[in-house]
PDB file of N, CA and C in Angstrom:
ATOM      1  N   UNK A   1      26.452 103.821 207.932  1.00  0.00           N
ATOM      2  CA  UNK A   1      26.080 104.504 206.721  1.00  0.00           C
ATOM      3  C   UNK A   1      24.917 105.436 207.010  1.00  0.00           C
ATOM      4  N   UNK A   2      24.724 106.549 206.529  1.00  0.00           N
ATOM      5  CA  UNK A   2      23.955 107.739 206.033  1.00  0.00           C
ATOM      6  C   UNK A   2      23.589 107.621 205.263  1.00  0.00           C
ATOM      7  N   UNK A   3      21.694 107.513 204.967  1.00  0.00           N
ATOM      8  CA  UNK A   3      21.248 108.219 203.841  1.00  0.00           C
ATOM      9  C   UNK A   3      20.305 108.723 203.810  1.00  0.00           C
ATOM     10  N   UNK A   4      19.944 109.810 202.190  1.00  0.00           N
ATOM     11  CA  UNK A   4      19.638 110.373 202.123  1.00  0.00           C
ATOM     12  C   UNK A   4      19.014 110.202 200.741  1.00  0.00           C
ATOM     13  N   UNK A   5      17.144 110.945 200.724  1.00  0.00           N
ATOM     14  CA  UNK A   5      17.105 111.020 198.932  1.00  0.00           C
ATOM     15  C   UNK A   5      16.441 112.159 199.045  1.00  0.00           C
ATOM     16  N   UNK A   6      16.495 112.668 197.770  1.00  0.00           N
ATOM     17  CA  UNK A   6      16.085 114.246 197.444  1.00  0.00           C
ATOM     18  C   UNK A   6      15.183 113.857 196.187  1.00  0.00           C
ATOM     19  N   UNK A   7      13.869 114.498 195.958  1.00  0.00           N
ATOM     20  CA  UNK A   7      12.766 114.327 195.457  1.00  0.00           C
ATOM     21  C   UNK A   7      12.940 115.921 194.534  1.00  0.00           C
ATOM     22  N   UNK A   8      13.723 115.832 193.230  1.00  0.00           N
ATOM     23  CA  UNK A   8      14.684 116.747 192.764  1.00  0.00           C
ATOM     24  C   UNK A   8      12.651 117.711 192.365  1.00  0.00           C
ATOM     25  N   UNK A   9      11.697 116.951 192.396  1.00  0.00           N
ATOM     26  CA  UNK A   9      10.320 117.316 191.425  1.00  0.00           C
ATOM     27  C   UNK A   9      10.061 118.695 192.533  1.00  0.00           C
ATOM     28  N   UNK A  10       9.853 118.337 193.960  1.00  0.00           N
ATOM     29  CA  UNK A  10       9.598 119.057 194.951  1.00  0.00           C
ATOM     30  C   UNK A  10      10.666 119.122 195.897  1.00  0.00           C
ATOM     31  N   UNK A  11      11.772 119.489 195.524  1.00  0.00           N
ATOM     32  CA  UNK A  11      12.423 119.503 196.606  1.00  0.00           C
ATOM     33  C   UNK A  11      12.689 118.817 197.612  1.00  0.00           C
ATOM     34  N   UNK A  12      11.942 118.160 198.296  1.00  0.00           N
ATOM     35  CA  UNK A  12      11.870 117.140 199.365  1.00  0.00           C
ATOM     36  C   UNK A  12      12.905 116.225 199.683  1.00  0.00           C
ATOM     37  N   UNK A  13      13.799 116.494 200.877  1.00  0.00           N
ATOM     38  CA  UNK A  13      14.372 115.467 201.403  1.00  0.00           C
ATOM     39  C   UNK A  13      14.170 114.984 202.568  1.00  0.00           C
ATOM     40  N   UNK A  14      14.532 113.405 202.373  1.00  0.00           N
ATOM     41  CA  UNK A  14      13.654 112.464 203.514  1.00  0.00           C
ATOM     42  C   UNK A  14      15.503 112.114 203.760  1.00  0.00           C
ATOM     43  N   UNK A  15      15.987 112.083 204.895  1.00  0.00           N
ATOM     44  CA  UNK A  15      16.976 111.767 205.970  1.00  0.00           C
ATOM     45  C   UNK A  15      17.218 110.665 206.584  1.00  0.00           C
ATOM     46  N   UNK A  16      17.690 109.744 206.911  1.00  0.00           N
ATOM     47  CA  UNK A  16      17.844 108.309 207.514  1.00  0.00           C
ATOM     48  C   UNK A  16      18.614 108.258 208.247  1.00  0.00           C
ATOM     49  N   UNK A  17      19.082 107.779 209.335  1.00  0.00           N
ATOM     50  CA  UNK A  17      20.032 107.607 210.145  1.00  0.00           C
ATOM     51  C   UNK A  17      20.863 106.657 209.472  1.00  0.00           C
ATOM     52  N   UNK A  18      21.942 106.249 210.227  1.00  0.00           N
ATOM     53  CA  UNK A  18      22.610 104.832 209.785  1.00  0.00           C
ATOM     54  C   UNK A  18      21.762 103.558 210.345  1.00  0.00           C
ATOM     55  N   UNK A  19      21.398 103.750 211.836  1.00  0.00           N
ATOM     56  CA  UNK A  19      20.465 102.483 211.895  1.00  0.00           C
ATOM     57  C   UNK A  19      18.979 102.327 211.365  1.00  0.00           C
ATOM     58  N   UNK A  20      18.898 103.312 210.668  1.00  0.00           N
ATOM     59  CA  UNK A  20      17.173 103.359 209.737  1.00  0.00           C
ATOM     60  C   UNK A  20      17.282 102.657 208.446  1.00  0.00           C
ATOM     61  N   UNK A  21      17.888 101.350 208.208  1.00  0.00           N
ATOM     62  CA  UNK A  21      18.135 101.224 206.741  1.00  0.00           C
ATOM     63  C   UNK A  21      17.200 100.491 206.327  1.00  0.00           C
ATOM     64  N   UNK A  22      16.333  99.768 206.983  1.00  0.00           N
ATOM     65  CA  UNK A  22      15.258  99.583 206.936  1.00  0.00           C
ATOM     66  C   UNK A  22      14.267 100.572 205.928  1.00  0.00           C
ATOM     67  N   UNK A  23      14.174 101.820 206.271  1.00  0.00           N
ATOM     68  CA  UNK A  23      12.641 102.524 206.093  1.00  0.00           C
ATOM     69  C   UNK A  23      13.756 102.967 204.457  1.00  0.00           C
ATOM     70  N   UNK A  24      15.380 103.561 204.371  1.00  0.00           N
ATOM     71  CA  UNK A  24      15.544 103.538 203.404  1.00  0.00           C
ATOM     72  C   UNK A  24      15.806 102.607 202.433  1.00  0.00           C
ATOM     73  N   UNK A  25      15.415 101.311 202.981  1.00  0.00           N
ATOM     74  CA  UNK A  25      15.562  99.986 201.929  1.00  0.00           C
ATOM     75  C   UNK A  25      13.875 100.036 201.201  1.00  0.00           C
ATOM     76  N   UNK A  26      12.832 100.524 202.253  1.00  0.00           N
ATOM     77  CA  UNK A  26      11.686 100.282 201.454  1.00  0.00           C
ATOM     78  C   UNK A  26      11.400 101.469 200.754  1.00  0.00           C
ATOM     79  N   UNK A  27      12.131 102.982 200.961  1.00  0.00           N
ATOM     80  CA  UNK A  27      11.592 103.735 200.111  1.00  0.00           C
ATOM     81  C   UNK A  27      12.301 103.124 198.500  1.00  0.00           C
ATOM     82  N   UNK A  28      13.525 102.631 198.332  1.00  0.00           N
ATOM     83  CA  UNK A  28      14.281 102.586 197.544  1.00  0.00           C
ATOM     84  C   UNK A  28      13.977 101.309 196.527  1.00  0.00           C
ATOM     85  N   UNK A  29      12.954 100.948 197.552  1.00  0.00           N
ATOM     86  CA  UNK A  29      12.241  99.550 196.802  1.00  0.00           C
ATOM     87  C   UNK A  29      11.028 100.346 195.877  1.00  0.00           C
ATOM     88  N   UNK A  30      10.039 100.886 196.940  1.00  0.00           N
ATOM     89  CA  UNK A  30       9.041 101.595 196.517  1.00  0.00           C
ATOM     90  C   UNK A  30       9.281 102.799 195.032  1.00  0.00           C
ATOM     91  N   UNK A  31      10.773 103.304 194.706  1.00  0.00           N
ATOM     92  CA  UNK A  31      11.391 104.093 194.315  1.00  0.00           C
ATOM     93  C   UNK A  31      11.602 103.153 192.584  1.00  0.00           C
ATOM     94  N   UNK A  32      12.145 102.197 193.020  1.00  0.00           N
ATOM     95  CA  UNK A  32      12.804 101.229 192.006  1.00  0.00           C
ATOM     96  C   UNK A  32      11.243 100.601 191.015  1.00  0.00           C
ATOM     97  N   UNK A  33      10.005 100.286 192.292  1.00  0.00           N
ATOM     98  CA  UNK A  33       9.234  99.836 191.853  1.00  0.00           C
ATOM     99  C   UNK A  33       8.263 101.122 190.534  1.00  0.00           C
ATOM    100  N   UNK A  34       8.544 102.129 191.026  1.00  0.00           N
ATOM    101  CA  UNK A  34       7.917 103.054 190.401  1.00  0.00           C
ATOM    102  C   UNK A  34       8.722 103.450 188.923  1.00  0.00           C
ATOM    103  N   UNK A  35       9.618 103.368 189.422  1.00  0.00           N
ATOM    104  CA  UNK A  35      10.315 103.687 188.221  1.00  0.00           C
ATOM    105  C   UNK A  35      10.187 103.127 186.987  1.00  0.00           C
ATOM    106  N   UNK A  36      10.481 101.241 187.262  1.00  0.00           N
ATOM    107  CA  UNK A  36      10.104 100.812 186.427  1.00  0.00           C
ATOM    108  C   UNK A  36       8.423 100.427 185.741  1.00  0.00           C
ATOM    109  N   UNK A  37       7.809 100.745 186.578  1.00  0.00           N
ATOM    110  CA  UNK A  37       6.420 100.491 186.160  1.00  0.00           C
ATOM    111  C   UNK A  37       5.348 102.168 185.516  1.00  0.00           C
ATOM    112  N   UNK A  38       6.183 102.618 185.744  1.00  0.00           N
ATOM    113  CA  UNK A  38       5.835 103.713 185.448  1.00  0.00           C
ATOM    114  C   UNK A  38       6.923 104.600 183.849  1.00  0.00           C
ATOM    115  N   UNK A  39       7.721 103.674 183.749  1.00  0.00           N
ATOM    116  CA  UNK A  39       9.062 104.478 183.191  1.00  0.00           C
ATOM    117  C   UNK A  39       9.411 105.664 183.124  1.00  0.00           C
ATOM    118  N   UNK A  40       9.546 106.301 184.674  1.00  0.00           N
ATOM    119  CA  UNK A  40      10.068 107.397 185.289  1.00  0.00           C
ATOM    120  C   UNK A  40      11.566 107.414 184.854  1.00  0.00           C
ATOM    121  N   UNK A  41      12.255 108.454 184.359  1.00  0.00           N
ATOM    122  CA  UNK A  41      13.314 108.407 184.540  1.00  0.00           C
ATOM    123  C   UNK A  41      14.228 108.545 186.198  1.00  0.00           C
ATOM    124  N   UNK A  42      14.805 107.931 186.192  1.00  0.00           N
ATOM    125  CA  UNK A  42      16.105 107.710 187.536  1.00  0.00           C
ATOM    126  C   UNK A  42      16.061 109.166 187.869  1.00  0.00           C
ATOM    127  N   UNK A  43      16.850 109.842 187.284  1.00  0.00           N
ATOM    128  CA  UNK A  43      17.396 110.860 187.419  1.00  0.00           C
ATOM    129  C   UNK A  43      16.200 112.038 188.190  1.00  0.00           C
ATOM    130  N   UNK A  44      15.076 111.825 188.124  1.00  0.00           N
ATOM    131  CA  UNK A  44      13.914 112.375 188.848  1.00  0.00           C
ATOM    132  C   UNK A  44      14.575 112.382 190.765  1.00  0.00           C
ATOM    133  N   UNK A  45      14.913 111.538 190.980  1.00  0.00           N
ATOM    134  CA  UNK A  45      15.224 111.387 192.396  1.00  0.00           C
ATOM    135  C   UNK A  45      17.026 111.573 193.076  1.00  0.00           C
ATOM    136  N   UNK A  46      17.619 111.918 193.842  1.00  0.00           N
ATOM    137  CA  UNK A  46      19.162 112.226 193.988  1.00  0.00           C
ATOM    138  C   UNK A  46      19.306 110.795 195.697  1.00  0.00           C
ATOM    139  N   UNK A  47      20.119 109.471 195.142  1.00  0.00           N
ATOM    140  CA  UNK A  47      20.381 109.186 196.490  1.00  0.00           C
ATOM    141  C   UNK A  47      21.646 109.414 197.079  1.00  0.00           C
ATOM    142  N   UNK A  48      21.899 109.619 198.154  1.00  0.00           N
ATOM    143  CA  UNK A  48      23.038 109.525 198.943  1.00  0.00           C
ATOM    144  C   UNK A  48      23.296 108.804 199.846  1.00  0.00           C
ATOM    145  N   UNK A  49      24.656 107.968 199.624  1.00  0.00           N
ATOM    146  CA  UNK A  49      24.763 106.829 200.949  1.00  0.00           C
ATOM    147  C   UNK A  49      26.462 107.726 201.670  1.00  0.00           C
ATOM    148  N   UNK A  50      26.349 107.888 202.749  1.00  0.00           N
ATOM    149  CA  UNK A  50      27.535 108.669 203.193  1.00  0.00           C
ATOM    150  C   UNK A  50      28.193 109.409 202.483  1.00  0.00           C
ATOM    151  N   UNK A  51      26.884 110.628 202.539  1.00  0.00           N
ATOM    152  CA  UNK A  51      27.519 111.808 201.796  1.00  0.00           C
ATOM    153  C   UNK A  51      28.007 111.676 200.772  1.00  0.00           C
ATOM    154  N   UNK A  52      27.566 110.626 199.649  1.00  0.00           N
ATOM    155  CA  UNK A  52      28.431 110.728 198.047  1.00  0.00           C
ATOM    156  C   UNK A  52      26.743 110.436 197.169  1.00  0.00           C
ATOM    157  N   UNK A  53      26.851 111.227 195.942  1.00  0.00           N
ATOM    158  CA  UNK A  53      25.993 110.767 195.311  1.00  0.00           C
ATOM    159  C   UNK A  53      26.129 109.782 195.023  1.00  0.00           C
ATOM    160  N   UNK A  54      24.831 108.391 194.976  1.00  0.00           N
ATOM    161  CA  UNK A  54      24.744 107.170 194.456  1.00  0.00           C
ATOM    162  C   UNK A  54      23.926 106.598 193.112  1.00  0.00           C
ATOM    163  N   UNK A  55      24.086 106.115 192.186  1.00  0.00           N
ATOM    164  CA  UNK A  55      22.690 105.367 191.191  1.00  0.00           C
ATOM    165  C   UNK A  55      21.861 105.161 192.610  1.00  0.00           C
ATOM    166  N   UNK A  56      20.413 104.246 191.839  1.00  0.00           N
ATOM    167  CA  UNK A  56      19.517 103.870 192.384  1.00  0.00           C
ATOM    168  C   UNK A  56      20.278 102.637 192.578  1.00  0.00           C
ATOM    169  N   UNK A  57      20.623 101.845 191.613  1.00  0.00           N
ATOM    170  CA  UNK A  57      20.875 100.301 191.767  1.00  0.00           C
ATOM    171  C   UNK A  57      22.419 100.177 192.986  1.00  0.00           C
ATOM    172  N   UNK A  58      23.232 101.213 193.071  1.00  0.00           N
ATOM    173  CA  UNK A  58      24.013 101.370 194.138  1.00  0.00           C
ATOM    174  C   UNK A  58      23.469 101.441 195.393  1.00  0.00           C
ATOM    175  N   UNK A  59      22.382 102.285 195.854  1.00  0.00           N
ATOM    176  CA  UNK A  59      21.344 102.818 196.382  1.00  0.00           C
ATOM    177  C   UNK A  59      21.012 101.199 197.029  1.00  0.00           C
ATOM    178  N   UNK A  60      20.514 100.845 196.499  1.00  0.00           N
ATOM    179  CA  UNK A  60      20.090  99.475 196.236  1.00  0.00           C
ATOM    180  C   UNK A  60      20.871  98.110 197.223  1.00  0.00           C
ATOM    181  N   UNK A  61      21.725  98.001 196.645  1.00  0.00           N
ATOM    182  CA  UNK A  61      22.774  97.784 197.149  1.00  0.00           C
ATOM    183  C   UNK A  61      23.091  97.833 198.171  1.00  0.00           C
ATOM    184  N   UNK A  62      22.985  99.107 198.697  1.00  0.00           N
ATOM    185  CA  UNK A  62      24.153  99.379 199.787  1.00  0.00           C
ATOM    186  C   UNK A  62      23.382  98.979 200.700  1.00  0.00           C
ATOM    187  N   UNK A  63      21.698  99.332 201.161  1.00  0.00           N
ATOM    188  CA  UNK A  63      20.833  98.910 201.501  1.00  0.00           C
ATOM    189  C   UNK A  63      20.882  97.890 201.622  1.00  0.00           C
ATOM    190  N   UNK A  64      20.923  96.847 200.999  1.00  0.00           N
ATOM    191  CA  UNK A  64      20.509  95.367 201.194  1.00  0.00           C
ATOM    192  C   UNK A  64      22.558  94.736 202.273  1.00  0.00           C
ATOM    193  N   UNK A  65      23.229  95.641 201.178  1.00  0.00           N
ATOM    194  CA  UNK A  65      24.433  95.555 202.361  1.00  0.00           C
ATOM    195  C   UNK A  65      24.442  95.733 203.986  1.00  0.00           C
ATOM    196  N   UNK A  66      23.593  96.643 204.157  1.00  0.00           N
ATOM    197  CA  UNK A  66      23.220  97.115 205.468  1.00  0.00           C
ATOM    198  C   UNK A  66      22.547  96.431 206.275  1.00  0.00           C
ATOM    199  N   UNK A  67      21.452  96.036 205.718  1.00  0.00           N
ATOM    200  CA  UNK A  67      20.646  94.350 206.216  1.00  0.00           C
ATOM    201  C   UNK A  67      21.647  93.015 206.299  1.00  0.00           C
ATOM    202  N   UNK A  68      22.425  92.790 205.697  1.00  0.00           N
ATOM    203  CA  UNK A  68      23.100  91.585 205.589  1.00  0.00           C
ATOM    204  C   UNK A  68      24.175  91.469 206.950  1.00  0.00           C
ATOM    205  N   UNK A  69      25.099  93.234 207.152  1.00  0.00           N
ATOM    206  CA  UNK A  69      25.834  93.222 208.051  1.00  0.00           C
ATOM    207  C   UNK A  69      24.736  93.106 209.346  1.00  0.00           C
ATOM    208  N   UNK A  70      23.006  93.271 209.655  1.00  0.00           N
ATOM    209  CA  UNK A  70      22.890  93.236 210.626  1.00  0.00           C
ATOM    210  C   UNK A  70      22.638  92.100 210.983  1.00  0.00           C
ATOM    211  N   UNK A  71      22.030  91.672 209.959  1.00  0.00           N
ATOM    212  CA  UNK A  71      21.831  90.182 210.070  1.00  0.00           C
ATOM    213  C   UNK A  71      23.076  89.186 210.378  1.00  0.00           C
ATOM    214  N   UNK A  72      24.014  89.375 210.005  1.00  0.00           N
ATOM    215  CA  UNK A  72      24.918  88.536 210.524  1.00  0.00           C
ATOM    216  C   UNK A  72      25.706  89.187 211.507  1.00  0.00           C
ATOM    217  N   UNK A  73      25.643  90.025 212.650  1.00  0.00           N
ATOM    218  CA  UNK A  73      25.795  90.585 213.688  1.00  0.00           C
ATOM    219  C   UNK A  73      25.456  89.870 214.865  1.00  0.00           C
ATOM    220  N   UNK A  74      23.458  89.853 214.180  1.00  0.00           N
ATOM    221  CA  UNK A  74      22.449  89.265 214.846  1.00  0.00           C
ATOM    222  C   UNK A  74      22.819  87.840 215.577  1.00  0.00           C
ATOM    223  N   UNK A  75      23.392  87.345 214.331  1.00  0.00           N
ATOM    224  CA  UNK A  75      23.279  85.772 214.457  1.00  0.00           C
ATOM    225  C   UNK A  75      24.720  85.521 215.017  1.00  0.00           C
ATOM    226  N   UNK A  76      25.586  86.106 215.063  1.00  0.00           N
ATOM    227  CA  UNK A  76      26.634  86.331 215.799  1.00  0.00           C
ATOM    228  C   UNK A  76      26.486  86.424 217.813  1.00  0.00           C
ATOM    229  N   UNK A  77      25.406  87.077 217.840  1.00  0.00           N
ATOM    230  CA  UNK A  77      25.625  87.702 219.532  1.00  0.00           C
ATOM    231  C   UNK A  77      23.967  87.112 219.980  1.00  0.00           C
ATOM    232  N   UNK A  78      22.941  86.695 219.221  1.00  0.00           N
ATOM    233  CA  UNK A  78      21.720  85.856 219.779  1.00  0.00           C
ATOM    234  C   UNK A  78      21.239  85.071 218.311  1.00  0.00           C
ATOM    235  N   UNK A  79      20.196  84.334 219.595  1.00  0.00           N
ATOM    236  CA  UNK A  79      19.768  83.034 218.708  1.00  0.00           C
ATOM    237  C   UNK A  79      18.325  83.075 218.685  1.00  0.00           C
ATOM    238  N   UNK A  80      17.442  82.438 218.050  1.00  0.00           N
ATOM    239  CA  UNK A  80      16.620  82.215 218.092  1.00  0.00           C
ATOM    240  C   UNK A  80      15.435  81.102 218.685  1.00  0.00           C
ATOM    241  N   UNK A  81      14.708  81.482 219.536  1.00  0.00           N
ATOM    242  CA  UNK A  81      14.091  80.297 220.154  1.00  0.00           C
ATOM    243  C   UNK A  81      12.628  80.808 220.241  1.00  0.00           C
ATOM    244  N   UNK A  82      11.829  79.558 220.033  1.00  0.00           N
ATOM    245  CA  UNK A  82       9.777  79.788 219.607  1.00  0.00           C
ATOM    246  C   UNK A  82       9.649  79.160 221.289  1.00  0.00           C
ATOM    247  N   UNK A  83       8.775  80.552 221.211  1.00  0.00           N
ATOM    248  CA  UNK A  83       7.815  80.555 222.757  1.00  0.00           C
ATOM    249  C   UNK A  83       6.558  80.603 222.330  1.00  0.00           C
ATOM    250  N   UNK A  84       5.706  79.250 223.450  1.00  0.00           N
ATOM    251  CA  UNK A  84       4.154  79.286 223.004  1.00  0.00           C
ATOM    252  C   UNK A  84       3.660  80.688 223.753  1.00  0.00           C
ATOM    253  N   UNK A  85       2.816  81.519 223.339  1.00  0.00           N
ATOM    254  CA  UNK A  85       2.306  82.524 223.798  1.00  0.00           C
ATOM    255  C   UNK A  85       0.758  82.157 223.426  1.00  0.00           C
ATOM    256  N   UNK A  86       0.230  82.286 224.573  1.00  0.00           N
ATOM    257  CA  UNK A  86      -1.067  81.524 225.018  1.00  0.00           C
ATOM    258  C   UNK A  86      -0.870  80.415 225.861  1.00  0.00           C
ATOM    259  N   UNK A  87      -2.098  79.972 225.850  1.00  0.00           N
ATOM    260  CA  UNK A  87      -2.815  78.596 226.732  1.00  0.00           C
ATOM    261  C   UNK A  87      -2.574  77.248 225.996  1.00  0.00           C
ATOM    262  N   UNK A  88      -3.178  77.244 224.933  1.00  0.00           N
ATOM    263  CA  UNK A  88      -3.264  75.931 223.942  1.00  0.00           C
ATOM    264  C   UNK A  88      -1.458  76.047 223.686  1.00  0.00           C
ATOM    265  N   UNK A  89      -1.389  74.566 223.180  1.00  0.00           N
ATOM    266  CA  UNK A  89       0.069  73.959 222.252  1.00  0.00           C
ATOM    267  C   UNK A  89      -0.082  73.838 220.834  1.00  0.00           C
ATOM    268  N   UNK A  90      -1.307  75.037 220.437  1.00  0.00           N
ATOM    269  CA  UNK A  90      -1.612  74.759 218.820  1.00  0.00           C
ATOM    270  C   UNK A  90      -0.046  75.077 218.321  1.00  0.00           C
ATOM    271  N   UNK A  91       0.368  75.445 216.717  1.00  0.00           N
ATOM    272  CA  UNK A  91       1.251  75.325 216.294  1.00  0.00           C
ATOM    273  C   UNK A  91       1.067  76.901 215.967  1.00  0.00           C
ATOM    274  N   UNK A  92      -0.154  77.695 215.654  1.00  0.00           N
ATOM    275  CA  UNK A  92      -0.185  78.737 215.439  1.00  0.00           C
ATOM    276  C   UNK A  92       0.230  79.894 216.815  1.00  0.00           C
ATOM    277  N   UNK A  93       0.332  79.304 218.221  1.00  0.00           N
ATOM    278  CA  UNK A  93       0.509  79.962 219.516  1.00  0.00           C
ATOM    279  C   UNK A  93       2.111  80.151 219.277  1.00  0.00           C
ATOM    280  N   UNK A  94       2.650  79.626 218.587  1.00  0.00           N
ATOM    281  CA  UNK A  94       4.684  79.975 219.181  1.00  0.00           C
ATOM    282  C   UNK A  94       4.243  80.915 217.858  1.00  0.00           C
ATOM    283  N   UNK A  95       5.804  82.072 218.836  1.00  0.00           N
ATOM    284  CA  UNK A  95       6.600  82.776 217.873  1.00  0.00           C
ATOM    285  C   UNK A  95       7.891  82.849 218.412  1.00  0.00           C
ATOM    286  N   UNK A  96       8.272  83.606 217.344  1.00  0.00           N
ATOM    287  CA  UNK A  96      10.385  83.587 217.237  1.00  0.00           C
ATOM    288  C   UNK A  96      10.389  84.608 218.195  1.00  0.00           C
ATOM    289  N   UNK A  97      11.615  84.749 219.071  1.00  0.00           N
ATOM    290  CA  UNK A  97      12.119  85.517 220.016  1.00  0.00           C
ATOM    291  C   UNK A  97      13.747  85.115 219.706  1.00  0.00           C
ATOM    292  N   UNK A  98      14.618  86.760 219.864  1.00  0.00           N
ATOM    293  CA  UNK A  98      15.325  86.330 219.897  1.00  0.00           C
ATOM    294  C   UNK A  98      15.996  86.748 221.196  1.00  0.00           C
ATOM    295  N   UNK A  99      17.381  85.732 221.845  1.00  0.00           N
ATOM    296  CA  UNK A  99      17.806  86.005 223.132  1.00  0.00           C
ATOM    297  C   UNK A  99      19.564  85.926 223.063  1.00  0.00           C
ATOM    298  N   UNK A 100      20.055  86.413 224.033  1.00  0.00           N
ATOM    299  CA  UNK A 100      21.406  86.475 224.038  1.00  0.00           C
ATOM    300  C   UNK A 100      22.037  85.113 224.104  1.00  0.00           C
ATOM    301  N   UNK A 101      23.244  84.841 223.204  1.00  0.00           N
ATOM    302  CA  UNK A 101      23.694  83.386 223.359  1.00  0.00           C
ATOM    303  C   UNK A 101      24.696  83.176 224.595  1.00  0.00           C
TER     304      UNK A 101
END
């Protein structure tokens, strides 16, 4: 997936790859959050997920769709295993790594 949002106030469009769904999951958060706290109308902003206009809450969506397929990709082809990093065996020294299964 492709996307894209257009900032209809200034013109401005910000571009995403398909593997950036990340940075467009948090503008779209940041987007959603404003909206409602502000009661911006929607229509202020244009998203696009592969070249089709989308709502926000589609927008939304498709995004969190995009996380879900990587996530279960992830967990498909590696696993997760805690390495102490440091000296001590405190509990705060491990973190998650992940490695090929």
């Amino acid at each position: 997936m492709k996307f894209q949002i257009t900032y209809k106030a200034t013109g401005e469009v910000a571009k995403y790859r398909a593997n950036d769904w990340t940075s467009f999951e948090s503008e779209v958060w940041d987007i959603l959050r404003w909206v409602n706290t502000y009661n911006t109308p929607e229509s202020d902003f244009e998203f696009m997920v592969d070249g089709k206009v989308v709502s926000l809450d589609l927008a939304q969506k498709s995004a969190t769709f995009a996380r879900n397929e990587w996530e279960t990709k992830r967990a498909e082809t590696k696993k997760p295993i805690r390495v102490s990093q440091g000296v001590t065996c405190l509990p705060n020294t491990y973190r998650t790594i992940w490695v090929k299964k």
